[in-house]
N, C-alpha and C. Protein backbone atom coordinates (compact mmCIF):
# COMPACT_ATOMS: atom_id res chain seq x y z
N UNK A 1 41.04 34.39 -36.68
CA UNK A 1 41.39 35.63 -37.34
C UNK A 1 41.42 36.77 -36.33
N UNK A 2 40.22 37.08 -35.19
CA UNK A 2 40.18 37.98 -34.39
C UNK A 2 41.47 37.88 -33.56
N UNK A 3 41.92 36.60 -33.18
CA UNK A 3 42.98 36.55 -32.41
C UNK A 3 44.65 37.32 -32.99
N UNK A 4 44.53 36.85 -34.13
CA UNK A 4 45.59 36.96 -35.14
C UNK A 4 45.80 38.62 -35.11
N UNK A 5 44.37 39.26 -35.63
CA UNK A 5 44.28 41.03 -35.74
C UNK A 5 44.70 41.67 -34.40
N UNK A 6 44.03 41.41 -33.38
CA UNK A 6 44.73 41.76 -31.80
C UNK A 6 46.03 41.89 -31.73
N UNK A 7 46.80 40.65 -32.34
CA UNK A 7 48.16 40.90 -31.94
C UNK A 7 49.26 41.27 -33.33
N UNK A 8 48.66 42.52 -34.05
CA UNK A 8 49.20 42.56 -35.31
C UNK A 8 50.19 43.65 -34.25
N UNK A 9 50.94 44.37 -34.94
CA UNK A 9 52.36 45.43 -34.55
C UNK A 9 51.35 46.72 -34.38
N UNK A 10 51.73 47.38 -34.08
CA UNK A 10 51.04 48.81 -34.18
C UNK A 10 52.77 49.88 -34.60
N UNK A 11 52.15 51.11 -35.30
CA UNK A 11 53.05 52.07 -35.67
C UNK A 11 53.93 52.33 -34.35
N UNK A 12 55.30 52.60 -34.18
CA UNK A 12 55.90 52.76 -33.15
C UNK A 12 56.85 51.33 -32.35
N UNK A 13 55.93 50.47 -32.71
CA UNK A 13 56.48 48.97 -31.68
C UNK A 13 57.88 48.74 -32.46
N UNK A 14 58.58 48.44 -31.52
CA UNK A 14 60.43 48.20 -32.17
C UNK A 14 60.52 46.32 -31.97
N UNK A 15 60.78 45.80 -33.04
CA UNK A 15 60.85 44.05 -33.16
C UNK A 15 62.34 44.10 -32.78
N UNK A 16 62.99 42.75 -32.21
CA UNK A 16 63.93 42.51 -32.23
C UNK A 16 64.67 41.83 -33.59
N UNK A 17 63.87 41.75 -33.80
CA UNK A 17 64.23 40.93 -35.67
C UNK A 17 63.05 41.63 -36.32
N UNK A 18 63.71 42.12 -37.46
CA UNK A 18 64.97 42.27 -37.60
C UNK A 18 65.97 43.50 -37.06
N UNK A 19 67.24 43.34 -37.11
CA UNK A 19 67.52 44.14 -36.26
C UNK A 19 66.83 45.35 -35.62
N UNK A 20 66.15 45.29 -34.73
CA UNK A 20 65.89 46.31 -33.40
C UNK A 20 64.63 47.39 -34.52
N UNK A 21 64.47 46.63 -35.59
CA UNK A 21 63.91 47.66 -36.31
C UNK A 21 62.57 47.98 -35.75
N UNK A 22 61.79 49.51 -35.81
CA UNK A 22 60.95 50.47 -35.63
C UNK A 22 59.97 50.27 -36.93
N UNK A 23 58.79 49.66 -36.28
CA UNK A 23 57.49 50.22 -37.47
C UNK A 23 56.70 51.06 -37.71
N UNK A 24 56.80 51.80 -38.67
CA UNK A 24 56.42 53.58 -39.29
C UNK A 24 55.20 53.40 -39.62
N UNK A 25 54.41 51.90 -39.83
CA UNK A 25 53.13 52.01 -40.07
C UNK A 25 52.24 50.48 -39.29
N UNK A 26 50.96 50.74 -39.01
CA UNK A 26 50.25 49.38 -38.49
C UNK A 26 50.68 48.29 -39.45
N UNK A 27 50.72 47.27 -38.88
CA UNK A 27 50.80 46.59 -39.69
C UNK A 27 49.04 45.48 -39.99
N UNK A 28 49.58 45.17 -41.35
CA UNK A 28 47.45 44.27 -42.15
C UNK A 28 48.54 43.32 -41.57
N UNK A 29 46.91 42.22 -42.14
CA UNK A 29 47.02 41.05 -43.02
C UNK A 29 46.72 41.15 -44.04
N UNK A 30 47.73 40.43 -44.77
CA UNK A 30 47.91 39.93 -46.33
C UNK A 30 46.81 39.39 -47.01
N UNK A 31 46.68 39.31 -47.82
CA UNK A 31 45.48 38.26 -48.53
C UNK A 31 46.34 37.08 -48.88
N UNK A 32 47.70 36.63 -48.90
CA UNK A 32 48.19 35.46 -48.63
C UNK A 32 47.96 34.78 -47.24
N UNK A 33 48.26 35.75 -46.15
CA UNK A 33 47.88 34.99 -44.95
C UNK A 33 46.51 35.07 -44.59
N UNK A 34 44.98 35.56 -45.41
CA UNK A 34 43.98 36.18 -44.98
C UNK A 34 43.59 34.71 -45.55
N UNK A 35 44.43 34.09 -46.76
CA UNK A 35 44.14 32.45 -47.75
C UNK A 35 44.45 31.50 -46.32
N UNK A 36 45.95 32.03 -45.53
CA UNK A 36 46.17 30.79 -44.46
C UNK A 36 45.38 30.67 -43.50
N UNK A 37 44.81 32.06 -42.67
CA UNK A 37 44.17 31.63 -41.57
C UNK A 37 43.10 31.07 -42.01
N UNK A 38 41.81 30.92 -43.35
CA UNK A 38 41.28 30.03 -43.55
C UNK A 38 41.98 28.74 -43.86
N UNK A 39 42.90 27.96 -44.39
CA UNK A 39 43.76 27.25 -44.32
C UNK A 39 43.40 26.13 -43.04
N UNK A 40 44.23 27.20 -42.12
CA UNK A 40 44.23 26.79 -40.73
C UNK A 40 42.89 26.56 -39.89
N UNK A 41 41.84 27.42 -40.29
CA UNK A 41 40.58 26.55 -39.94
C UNK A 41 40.09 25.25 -40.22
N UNK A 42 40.16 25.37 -41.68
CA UNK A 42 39.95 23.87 -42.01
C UNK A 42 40.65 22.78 -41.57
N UNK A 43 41.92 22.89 -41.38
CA UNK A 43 42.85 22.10 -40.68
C UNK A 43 42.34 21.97 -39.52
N UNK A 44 42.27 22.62 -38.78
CA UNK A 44 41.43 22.30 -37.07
C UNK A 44 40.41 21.69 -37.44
N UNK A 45 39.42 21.94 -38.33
CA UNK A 45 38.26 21.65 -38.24
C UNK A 45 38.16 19.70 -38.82
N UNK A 46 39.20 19.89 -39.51
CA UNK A 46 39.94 18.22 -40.18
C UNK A 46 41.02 18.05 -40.76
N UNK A 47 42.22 17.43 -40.66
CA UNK A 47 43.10 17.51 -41.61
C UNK A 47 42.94 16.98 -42.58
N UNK A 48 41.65 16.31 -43.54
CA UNK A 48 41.74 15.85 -44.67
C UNK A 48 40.97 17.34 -45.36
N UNK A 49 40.32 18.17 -44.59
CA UNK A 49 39.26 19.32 -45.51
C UNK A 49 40.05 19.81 -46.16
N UNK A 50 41.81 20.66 -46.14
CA UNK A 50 42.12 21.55 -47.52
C UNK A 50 42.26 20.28 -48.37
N UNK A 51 42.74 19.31 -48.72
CA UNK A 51 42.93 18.53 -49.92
C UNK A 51 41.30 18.76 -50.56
N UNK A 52 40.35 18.17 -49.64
CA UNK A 52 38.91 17.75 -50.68
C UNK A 52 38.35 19.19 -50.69
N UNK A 53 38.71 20.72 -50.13
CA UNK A 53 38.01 21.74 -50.81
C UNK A 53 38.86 22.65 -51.86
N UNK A 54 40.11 22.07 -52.03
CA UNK A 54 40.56 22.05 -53.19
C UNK A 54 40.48 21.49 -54.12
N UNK A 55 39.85 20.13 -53.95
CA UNK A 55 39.29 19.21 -55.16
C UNK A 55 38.05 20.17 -55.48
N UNK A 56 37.25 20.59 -54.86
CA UNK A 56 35.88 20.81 -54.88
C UNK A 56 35.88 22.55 -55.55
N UNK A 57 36.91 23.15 -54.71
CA UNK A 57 36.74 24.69 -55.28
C UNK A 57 37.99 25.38 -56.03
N UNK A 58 39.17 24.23 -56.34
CA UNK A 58 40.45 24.97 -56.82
C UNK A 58 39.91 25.53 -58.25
N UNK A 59 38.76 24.50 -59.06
CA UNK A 59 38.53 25.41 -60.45
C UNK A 59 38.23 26.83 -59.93
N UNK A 60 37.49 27.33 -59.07
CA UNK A 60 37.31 28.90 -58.90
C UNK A 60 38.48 29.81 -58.36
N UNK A 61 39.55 29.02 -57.96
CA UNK A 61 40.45 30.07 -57.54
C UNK A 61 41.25 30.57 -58.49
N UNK A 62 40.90 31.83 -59.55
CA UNK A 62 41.40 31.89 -60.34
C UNK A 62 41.74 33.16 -60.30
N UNK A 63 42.46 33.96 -61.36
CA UNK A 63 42.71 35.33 -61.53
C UNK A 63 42.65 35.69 -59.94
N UNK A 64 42.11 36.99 -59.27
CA UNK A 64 42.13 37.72 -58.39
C UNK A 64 40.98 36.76 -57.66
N UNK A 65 40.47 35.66 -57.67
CA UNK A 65 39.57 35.46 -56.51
C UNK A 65 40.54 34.36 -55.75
N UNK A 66 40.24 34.70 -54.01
CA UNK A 66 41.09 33.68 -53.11
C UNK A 66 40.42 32.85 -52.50
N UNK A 67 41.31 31.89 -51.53
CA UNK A 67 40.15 30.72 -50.69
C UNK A 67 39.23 31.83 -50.02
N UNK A 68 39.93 32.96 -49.16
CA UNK A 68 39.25 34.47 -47.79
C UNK A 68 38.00 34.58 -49.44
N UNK A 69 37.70 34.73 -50.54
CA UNK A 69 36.81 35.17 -51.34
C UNK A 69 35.39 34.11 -51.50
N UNK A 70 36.66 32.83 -51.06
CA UNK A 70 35.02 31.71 -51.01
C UNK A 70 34.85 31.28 -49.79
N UNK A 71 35.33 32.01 -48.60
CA UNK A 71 35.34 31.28 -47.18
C UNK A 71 34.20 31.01 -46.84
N UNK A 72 32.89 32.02 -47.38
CA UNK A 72 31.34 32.00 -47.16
C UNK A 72 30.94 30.26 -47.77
N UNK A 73 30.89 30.13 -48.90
CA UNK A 73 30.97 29.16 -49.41
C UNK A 73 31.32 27.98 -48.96
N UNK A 74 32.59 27.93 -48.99
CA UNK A 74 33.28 27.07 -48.30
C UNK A 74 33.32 26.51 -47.18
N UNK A 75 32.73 27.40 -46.00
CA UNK A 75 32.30 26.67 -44.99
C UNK A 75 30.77 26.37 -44.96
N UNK A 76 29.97 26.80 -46.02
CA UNK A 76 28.74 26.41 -45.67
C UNK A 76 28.74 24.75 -46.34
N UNK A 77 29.60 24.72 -47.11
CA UNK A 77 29.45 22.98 -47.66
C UNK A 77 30.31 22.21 -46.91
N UNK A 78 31.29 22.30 -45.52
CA UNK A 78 31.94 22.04 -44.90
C UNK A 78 30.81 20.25 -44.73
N UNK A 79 29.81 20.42 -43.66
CA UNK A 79 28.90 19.07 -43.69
C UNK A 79 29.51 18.08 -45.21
N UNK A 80 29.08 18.58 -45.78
CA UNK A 80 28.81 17.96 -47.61
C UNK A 80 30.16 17.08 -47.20
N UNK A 81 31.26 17.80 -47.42
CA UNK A 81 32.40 17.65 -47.74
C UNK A 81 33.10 16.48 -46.88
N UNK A 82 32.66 16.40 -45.63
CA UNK A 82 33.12 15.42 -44.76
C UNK A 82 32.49 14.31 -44.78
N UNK A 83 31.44 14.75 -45.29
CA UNK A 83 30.36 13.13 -45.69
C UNK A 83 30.94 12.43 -46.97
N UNK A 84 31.97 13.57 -48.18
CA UNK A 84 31.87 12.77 -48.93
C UNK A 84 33.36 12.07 -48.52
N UNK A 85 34.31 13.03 -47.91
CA UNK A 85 35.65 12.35 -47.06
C UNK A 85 35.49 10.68 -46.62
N UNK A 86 34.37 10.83 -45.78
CA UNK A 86 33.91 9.08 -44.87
C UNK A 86 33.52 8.44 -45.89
N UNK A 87 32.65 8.77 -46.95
CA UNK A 87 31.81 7.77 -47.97
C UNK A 87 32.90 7.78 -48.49
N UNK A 88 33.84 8.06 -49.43
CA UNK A 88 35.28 7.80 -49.90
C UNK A 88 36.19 7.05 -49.36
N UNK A 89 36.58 6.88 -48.14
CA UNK A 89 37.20 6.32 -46.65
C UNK A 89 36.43 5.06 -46.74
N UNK A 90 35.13 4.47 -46.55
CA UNK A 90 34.58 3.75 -46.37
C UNK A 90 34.86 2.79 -47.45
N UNK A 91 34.53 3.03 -48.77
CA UNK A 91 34.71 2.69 -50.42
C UNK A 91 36.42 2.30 -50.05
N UNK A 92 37.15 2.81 -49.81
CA UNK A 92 38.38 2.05 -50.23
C UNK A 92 38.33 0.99 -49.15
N UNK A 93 38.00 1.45 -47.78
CA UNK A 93 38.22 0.17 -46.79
C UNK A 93 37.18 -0.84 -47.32
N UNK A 94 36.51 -0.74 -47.21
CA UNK A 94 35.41 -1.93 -48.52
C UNK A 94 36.31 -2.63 -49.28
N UNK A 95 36.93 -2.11 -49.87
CA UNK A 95 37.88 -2.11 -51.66
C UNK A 95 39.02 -3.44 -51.14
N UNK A 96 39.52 -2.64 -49.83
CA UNK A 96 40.32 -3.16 -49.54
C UNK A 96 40.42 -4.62 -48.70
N UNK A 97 38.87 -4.53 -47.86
CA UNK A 97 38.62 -6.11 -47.44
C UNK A 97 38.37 -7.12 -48.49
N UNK A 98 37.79 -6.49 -49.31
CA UNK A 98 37.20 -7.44 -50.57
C UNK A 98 38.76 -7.91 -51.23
N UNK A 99 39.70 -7.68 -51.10
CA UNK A 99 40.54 -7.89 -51.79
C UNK A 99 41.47 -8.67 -51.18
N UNK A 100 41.62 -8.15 -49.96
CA UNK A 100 41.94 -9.52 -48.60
C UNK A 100 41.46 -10.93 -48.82
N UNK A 101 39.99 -10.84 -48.69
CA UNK A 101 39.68 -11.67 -48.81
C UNK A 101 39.70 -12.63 -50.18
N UNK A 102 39.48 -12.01 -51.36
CA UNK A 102 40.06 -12.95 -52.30
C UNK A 102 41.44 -13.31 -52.34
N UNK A 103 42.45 -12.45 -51.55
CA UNK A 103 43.79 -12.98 -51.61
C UNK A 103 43.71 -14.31 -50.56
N UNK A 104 42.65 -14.03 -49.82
CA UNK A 104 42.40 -15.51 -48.19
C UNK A 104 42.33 -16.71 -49.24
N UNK A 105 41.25 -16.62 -49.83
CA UNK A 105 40.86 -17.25 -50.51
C UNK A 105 41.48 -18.02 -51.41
N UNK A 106 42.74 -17.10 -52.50
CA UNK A 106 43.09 -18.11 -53.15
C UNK A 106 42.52 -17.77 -54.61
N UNK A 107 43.00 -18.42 -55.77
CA UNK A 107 42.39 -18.26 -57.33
C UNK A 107 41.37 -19.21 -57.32
């Protein structure tokens, strides 16, 4: 996020896109992209974490509250969450030898 704020526009800076245009004011971040750069942490941090902390926290994202509203949250159960990723991971590869093997096997 610190990286992201550093290189926001400032009032005055002229973009080449869109055309050559001049910005009259600083420019934020959004609370859509304030949702991505947490997004994008979790992604670094695993690409399976947004699926399972959307299993885990999409009931709260409701009305006006965002992922940036549970980021506190959300990364403090980060541990939890990857343990239950592997114990899940583990259970199907289990699932799935056991099933090998009765196909080895035969009726």
């Amino acid at each position: 996020r610190g990286q992201i704020c550093s290189n926001l526009k400032k009032s005055g800076d002229r973009l080449r896109f869109p055309e050559g245009k001049e910005l009259f004011e600083d420019e934020i971040l959004s609370p859509t992209f304030e949702d991505v750069i947490v997004l994008w942490c979790l992604e670094k941090i695993d690409p399976r974490l947004p699926k399972k902390v959307n299993q885990t926290f999409g009931h709260q994202l409701v009305e006006d509250i965002t992922l940036k509203d549970l980021q506190k949250d959300v990364f403090s159960y980060i541990p939890i969450l990857l343990q239950e990723i592997q114990h899940q991971e583990k259970d199907v590869i289990d699932l799935i030898k056991v099933k090998n093997e009765d196909m080895k096997n035969g009726p």
